[in-house]
N, C-alpha and C. Protein backbone atom coordinates (compact mmCIF):
# COMPACT_ATOMS: atom_id res chain seq x y z
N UNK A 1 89.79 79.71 89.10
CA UNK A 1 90.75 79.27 90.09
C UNK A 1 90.60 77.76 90.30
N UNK A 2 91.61 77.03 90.71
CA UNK A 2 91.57 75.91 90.56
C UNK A 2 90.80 75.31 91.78
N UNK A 3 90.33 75.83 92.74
CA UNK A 3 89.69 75.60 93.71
C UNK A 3 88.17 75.48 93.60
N UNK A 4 87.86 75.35 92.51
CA UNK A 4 86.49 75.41 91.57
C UNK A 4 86.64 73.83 91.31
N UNK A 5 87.98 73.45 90.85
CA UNK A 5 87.83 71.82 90.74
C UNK A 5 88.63 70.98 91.83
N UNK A 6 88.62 71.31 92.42
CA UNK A 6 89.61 70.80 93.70
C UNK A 6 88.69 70.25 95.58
N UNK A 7 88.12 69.41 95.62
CA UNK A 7 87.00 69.23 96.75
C UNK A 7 87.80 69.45 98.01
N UNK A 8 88.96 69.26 98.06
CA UNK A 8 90.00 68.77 99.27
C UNK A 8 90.12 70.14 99.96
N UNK A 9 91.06 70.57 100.83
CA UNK A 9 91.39 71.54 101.50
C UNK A 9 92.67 72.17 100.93
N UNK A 10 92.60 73.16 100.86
CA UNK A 10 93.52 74.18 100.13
C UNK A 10 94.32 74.71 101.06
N UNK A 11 95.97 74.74 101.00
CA UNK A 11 96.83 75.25 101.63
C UNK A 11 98.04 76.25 101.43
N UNK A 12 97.88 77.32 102.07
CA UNK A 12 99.25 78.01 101.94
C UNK A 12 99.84 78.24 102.40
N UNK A 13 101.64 78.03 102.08
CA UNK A 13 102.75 77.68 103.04
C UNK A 13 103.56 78.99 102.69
N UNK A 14 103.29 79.89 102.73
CA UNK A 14 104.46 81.23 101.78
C UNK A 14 106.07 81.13 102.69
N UNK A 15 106.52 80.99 101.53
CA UNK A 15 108.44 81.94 101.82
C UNK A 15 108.47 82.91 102.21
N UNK A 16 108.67 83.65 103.45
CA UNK A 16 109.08 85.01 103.69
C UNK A 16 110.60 85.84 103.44
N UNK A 17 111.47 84.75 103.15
CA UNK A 17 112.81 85.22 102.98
C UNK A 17 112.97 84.97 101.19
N UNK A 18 113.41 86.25 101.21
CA UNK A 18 114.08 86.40 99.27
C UNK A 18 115.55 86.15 99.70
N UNK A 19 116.26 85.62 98.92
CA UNK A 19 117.67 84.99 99.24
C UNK A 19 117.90 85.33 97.59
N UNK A 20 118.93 86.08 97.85
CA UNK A 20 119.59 86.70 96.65
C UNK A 20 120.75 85.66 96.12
N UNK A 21 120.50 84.94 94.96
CA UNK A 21 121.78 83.99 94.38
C UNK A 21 123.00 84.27 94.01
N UNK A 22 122.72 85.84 93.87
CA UNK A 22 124.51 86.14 93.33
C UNK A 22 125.19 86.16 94.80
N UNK A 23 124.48 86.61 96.05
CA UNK A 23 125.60 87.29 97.16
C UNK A 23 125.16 86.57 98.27
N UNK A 24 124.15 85.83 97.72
CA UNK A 24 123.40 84.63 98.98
C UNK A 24 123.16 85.54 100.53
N UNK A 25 122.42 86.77 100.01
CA UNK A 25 122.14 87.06 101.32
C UNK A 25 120.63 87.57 101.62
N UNK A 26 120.17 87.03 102.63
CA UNK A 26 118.74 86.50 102.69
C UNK A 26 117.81 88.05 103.48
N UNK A 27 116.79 88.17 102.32
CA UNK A 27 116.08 89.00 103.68
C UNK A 27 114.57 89.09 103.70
N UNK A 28 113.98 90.08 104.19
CA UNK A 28 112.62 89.53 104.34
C UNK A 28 111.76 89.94 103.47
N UNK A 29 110.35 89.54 102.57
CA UNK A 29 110.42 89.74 101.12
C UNK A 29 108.91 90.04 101.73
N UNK A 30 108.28 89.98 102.92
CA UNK A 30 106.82 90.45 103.07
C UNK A 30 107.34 91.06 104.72
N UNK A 31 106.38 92.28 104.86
CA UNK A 31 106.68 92.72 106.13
C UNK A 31 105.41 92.35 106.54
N UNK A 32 105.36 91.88 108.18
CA UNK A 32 104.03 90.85 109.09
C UNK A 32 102.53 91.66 108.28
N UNK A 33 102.55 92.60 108.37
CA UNK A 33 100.97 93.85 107.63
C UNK A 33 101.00 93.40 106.68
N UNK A 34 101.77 93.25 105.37
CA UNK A 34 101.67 92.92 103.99
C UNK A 34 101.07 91.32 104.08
N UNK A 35 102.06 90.21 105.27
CA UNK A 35 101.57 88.95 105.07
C UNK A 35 99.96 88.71 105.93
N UNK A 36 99.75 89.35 106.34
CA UNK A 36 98.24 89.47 107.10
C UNK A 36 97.72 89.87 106.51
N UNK A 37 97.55 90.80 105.19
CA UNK A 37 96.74 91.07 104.42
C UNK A 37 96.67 90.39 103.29
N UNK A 38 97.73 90.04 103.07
CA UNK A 38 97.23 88.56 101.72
C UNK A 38 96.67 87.00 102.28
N UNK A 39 96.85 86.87 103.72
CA UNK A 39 96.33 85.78 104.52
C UNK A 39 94.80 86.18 104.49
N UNK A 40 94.33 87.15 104.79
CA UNK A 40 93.12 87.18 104.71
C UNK A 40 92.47 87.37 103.33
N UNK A 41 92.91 87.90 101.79
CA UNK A 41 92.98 87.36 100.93
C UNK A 41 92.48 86.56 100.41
N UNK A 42 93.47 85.35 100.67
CA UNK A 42 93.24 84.20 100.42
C UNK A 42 92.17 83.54 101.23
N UNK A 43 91.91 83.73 102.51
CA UNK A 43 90.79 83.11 103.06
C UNK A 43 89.49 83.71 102.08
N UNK A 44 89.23 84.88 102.17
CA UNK A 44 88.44 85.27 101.17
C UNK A 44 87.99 84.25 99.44
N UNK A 45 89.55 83.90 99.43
CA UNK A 45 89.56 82.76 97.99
C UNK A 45 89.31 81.53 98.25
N UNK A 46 88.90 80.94 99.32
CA UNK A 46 88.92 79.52 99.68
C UNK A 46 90.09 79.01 100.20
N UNK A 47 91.51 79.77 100.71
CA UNK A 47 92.29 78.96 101.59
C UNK A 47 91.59 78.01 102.92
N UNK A 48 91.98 76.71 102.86
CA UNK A 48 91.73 76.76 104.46
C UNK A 48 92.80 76.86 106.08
N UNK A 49 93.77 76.57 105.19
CA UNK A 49 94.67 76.38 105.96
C UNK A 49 96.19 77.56 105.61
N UNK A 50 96.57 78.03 106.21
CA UNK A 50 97.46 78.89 106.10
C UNK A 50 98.77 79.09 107.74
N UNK A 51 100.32 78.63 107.03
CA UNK A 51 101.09 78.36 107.88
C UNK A 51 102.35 79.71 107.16
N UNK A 52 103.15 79.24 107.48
CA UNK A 52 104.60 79.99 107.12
C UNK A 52 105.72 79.25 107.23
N UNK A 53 106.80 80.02 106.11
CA UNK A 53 107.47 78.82 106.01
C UNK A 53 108.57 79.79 106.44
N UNK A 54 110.15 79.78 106.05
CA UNK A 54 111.53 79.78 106.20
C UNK A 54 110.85 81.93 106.42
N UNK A 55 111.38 82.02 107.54
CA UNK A 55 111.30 83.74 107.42
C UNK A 55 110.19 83.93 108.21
N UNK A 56 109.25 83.57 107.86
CA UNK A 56 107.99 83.72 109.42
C UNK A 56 108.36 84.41 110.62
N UNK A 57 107.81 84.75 111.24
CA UNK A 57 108.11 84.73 112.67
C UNK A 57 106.53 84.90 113.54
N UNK A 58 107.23 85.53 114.67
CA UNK A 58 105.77 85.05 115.51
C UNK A 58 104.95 86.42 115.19
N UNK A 59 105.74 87.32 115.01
CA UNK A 59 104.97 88.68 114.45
C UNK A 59 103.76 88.55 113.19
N UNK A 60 104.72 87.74 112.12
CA UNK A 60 103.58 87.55 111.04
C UNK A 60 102.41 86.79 111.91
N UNK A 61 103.03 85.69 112.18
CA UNK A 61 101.71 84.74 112.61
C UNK A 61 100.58 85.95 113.62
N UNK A 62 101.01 86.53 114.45
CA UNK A 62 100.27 87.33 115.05
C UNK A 62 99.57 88.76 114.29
N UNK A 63 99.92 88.93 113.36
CA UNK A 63 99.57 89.60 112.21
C UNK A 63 98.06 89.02 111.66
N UNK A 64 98.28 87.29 110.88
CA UNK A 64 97.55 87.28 110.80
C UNK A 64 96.83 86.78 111.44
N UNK A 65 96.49 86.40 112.21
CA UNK A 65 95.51 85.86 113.43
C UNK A 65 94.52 86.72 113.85
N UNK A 66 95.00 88.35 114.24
CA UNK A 66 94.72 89.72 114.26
C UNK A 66 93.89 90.20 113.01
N UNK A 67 94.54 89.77 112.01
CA UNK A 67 93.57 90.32 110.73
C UNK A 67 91.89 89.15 110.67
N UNK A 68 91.90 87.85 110.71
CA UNK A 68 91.29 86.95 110.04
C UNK A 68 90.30 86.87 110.98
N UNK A 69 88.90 86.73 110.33
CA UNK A 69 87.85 86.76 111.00
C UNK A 69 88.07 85.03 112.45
N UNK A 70 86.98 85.86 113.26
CA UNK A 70 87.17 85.09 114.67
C UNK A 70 86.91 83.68 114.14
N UNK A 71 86.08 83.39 113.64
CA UNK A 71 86.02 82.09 113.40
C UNK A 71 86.57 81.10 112.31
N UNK A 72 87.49 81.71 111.80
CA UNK A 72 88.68 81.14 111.03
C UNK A 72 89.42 80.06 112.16
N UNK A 73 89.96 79.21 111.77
CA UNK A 73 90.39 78.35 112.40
C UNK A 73 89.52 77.84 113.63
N UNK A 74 88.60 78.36 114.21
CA UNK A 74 88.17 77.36 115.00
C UNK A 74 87.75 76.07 114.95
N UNK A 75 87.59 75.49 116.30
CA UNK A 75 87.62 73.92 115.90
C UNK A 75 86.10 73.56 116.34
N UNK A 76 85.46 73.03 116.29
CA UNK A 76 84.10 72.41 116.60
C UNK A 76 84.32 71.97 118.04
């Protein structure tokens, strides 16, 4: 994984909306449980930082917050 050569902080921003090109109609491509379980995942892989992008809502975010150990994100 490239985080083997990479010293900096590692980030993931995921798309939650699949937007279909033939009929352009948008819907949600992780349900909040599915994105809380690949958030913690990735912390597991060396993420440090993990946001959401277009499709999010406050459910995911509270999803994963709920899943990820307590001291994930804390601040000093």
């Amino acid at each position: 994984m490239f985080i083997q050569h990479w010293s900096g902080p590692v980030m993931a921003y995921p798309e939650m909306l699949d937007v279909n090109s033939k009929d352009e109609n948008a819907r949600y491509s992780m349900s909040p449980e599915a994105f809380a379980e690949q958030c913690r995942q990735w912390v597991e892989g060396g993420v440090q930082i993990i946001g959401g992008c277009c499709g999010s809502t406050v459910e995911h975010i509270r999803q994963m917050v709920e899943a990820l150990p307590d001291q994930v994100g804390a601040r000093p």
